[in-house]
C-alpha atoms as a PDB file:
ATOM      1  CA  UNK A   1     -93.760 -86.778-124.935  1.00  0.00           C
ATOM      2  CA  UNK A   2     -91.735 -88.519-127.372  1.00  0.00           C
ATOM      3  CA  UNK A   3     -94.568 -90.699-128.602  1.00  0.00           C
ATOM      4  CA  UNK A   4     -96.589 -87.561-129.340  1.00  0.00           C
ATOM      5  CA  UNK A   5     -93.827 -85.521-131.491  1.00  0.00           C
ATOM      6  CA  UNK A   6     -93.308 -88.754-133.583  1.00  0.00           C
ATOM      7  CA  UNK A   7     -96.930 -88.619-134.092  1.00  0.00           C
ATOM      8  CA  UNK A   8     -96.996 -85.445-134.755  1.00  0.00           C
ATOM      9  CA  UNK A   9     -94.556 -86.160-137.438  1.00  0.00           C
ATOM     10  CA  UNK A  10     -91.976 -83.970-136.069  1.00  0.00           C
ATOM     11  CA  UNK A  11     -88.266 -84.448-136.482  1.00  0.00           C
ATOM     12  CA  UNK A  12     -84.825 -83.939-135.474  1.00  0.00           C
ATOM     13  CA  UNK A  13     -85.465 -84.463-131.721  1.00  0.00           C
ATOM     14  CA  UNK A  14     -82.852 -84.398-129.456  1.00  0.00           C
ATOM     15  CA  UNK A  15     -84.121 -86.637-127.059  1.00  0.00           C
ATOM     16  CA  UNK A  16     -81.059 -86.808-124.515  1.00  0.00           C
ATOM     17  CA  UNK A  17     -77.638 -88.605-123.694  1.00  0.00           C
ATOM     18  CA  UNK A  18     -79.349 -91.670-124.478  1.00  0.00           C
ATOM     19  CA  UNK A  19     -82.577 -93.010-126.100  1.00  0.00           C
ATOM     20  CA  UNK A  20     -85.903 -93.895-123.402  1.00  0.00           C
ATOM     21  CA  UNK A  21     -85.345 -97.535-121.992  1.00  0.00           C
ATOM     22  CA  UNK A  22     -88.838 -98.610-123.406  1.00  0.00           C
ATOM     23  CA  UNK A  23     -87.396 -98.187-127.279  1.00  0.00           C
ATOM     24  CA  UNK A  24     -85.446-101.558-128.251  1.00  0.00           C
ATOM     25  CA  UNK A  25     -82.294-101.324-130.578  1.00  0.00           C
ATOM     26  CA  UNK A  26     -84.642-101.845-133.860  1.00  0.00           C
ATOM     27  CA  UNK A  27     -86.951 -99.198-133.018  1.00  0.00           C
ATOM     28  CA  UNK A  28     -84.206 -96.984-132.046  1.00  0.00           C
ATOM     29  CA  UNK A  29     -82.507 -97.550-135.345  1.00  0.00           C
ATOM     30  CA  UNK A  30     -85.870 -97.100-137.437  1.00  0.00           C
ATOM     31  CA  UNK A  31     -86.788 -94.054-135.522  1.00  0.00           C
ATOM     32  CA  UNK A  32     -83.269 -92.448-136.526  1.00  0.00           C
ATOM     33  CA  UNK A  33     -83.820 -93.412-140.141  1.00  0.00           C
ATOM     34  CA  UNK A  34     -87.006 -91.940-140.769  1.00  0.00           C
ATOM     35  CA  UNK A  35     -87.479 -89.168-138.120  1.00  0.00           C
ATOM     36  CA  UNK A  36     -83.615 -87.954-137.350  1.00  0.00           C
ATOM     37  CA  UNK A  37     -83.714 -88.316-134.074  1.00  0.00           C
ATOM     38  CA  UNK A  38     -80.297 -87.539-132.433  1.00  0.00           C
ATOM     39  CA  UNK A  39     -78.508 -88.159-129.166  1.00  0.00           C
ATOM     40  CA  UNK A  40     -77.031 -85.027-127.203  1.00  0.00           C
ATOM     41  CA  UNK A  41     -73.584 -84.904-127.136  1.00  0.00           C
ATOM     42  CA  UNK A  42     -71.137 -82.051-125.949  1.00  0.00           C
ATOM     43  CA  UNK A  43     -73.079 -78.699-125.991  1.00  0.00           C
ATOM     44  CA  UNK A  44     -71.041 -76.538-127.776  1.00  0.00           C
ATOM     45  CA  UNK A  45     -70.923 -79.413-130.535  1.00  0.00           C
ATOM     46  CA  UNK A  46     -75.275 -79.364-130.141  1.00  0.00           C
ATOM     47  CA  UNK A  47     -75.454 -76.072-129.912  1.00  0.00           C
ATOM     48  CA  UNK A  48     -73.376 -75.664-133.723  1.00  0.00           C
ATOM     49  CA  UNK A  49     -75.075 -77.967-135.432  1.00  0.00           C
ATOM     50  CA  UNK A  50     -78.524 -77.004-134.223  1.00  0.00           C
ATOM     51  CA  UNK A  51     -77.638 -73.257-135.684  1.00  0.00           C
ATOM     52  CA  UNK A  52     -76.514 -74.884-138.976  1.00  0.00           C
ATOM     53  CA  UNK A  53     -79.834 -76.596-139.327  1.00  0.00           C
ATOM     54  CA  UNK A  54     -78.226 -80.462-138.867  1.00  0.00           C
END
């Protein structure tokens, strides 16, 4: 599912606590560069900054 949104050219995902296992550090890092991808954190704190647009 990932794969497709990135194709897709959609950003800002908020794929989880942590990244899929089959993206290495590099490609995590490039992926949150250029398509704001974001780990989940405390709700509340996801829930704010989804409102505000961040």
């Amino acid at each position: 599912m990932l794969l497709a949104l990135l194709y897709l050219g959609v950003k800002g995902i908020r794929p989880g606590p942590t990244l899929p296992a089959f993206l290495s550090e590099n490609v995590a890092k490039i992926l949150v560069e250029n398509f704001n991808i974001k780990l989940t954190g405390k709700v509340a704190e996801d829930i704010a900054a989804i409102k505000e647009g961040k």
